[in-house]
N, C-alpha and C. Protein backbone atom coordinates (compact mmCIF):
# COMPACT_ATOMS: atom_id res chain seq x y z
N UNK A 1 6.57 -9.30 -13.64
CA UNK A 1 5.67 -10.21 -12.95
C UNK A 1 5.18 -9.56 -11.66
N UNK A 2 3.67 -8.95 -11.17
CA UNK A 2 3.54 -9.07 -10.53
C UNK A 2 2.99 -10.15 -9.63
N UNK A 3 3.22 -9.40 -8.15
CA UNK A 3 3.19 -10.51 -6.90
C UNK A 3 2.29 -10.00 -5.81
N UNK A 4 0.99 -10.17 -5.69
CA UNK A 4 -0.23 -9.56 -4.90
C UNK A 4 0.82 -9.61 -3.44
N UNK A 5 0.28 -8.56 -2.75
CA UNK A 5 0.80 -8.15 -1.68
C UNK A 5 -0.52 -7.42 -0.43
N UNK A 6 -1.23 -6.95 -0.98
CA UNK A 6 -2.54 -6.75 -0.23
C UNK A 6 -3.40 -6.30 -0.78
N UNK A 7 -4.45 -5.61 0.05
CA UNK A 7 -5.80 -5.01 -0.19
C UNK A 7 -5.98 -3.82 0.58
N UNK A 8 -6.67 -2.61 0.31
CA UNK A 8 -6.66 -1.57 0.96
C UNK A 8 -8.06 -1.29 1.69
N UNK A 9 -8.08 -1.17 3.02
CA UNK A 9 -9.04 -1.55 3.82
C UNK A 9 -9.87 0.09 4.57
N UNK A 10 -8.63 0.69 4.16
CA UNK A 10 -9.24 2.11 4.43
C UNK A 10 -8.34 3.02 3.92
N UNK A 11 -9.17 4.57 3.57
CA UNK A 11 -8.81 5.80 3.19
C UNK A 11 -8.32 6.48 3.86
N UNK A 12 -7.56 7.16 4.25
CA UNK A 12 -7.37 9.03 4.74
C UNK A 12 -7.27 10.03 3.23
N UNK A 13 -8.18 10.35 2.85
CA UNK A 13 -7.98 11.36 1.55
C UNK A 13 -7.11 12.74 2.20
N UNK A 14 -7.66 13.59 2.87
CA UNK A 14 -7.33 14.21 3.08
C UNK A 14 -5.58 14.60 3.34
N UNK A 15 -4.99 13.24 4.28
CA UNK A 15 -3.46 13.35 4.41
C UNK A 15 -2.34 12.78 3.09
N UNK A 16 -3.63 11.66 2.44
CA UNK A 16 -2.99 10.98 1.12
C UNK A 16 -2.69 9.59 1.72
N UNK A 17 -3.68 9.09 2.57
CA UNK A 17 -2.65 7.18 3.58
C UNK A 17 -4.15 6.10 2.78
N UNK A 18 -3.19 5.40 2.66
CA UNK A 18 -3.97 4.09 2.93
C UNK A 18 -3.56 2.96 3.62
N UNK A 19 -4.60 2.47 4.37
CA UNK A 19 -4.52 1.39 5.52
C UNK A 19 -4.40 0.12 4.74
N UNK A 20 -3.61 -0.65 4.41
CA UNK A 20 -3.28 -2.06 3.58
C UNK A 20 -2.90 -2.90 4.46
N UNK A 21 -3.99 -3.78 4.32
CA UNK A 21 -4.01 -5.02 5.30
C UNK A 21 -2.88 -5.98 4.16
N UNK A 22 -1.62 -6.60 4.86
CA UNK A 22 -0.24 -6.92 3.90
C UNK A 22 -0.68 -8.58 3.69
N UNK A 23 -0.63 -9.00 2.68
CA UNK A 23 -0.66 -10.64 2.25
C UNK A 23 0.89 -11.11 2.12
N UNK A 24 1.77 -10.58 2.26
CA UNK A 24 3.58 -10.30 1.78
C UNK A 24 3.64 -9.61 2.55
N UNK A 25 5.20 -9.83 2.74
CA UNK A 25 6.17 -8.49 3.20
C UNK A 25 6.37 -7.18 2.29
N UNK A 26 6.76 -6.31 3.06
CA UNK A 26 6.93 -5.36 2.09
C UNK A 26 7.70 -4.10 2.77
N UNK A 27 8.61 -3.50 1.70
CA UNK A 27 9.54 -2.72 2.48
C UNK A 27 9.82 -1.49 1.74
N UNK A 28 10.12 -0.16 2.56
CA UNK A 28 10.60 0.85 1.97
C UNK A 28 11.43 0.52 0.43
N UNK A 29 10.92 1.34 -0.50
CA UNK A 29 11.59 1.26 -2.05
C UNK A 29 11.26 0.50 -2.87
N UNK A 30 9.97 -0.59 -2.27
CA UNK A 30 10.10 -1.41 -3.83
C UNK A 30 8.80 -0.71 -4.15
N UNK A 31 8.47 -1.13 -5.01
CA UNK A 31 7.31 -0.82 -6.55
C UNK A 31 6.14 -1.17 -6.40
N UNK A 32 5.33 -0.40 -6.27
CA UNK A 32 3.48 -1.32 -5.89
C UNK A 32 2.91 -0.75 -7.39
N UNK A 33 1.65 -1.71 -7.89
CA UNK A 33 0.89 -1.22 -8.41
C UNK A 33 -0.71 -1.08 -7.70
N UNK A 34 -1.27 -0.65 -7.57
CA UNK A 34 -2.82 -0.12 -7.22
C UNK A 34 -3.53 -0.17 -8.53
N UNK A 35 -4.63 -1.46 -8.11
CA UNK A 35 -5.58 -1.69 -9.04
C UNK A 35 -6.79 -1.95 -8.14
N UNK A 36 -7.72 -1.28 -9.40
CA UNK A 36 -9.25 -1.77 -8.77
C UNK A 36 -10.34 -1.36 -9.91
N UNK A 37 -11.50 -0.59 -9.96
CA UNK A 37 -12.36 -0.63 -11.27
C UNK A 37 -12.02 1.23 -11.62
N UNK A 38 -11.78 1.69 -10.72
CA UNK A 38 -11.40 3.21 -11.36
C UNK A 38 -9.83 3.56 -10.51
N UNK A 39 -8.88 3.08 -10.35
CA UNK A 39 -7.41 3.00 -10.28
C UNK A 39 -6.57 1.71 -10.76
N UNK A 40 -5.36 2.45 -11.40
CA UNK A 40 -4.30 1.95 -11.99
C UNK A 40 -3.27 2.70 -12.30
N UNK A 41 -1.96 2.51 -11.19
CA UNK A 41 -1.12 3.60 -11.37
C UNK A 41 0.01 2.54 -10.41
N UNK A 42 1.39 2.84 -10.78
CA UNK A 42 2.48 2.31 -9.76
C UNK A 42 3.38 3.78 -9.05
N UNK A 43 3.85 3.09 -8.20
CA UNK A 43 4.26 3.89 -6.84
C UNK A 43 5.18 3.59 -6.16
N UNK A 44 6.33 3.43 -6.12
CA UNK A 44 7.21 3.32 -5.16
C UNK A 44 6.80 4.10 -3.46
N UNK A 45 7.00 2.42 -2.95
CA UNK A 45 6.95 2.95 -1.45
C UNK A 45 7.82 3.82 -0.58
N UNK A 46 7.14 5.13 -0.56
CA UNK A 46 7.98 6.19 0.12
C UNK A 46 8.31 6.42 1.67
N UNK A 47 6.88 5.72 1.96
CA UNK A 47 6.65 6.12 3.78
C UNK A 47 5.47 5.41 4.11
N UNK A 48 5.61 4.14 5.28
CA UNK A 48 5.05 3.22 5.81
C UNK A 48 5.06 3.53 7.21
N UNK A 49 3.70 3.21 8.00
CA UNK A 49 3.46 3.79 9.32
C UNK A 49 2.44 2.62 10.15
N UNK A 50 2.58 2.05 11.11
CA UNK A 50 1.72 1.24 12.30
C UNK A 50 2.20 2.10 13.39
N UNK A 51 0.25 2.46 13.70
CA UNK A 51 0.13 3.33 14.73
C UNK A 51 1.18 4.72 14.75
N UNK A 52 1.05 5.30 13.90
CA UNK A 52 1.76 6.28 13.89
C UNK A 52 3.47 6.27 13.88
N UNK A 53 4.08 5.07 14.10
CA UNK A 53 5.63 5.02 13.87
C UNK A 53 5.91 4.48 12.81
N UNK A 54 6.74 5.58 12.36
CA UNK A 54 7.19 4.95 11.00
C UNK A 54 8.08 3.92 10.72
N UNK A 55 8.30 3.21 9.63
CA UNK A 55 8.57 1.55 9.77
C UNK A 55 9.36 1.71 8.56
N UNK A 56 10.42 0.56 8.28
CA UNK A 56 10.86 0.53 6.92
C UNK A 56 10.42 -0.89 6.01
N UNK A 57 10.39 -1.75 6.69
CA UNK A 57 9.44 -3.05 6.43
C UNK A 57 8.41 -3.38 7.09
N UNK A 58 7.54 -4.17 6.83
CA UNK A 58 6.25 -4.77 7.65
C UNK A 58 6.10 -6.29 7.08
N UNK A 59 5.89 -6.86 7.72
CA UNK A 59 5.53 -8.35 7.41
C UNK A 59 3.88 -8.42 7.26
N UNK A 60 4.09 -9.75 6.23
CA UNK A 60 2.69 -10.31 6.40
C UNK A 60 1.74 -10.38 7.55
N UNK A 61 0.27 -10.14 7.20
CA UNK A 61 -0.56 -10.23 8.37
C UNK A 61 -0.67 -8.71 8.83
N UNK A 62 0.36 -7.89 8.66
CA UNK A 62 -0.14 -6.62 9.66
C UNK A 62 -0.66 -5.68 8.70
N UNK A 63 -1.49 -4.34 9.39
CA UNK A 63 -2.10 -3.55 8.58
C UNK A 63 -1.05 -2.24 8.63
N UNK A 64 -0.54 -1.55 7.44
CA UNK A 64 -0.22 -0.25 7.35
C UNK A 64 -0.55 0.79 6.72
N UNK A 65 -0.25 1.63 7.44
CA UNK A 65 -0.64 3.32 6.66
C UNK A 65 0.86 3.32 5.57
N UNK A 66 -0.02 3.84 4.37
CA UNK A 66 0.89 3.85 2.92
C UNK A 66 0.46 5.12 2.76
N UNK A 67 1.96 5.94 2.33
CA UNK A 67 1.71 7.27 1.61
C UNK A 67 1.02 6.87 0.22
N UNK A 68 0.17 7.85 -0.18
CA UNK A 68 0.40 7.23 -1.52
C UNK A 68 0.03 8.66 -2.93
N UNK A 69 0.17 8.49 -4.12
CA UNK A 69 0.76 9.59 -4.82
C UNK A 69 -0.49 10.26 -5.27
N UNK A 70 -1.64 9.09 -5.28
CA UNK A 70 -2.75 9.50 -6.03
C UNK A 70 -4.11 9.08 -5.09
N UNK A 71 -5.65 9.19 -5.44
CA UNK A 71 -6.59 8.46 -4.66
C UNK A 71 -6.56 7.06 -5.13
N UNK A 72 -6.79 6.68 -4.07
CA UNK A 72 -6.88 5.03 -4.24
C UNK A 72 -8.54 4.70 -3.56
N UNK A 73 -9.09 3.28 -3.30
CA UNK A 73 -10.13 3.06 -3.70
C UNK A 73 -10.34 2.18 -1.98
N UNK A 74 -11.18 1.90 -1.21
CA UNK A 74 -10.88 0.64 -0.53
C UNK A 74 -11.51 -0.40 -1.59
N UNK A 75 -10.53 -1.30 -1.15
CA UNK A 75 -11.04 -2.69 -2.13
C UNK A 75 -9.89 -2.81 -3.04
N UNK A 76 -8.97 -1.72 -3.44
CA UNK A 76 -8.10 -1.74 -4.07
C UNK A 76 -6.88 -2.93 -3.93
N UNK A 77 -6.37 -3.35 -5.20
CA UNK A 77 -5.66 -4.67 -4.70
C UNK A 77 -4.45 -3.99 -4.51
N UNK A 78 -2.98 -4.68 -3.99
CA UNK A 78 -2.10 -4.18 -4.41
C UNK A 78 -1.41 -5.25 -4.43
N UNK A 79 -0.13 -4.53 -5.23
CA UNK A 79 1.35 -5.87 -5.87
C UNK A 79 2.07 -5.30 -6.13
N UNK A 80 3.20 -6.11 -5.70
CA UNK A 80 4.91 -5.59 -5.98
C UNK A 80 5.20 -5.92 -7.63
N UNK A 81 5.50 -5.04 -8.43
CA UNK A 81 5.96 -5.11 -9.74
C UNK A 81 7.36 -5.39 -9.82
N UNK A 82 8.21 -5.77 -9.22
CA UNK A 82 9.64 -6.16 -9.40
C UNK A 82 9.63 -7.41 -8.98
């Protein structure tokens, strides 16, 4: 079952981040999937960042930088698969 958790509001291609404005909490280790019209792939969360410090959870409402494995899209949804 997934459980929507946010939307991705901006790119860094170059370092591999995306900026995900959070609808949920969300914390180092659990399971995202990334969907949108040309991505679909899951990912365990490796490394989460506001303003440059790295974090192990984030609550709802705030925006974070997400490592992530592949390109992702802005507009992209995301959700916890566990």
């Amino acid at each position: 079952m997934e459980k929507p958790v946010g939307k991705v509001t901006h790119i860094f291609p170059k370092i591999g981040v995306a900026v995900v404005a959070l609808s949920d909490d969300l914390k180092v280790g659990e399971e995202l999937r990334f969907k949108g019209p040309h991505t679909d792939f899951t990912q365990k969360v490796t490394s989460m960042q506001i303003e440059h410090t790295a974090i192990t959870t984030a609550a709802r409402g705030q925006q974070i930088g997400l490592k992530v494995d592949r390109d992702v899209k802005v507009g992209d949804l995301v959700s916890k698969t566990g």
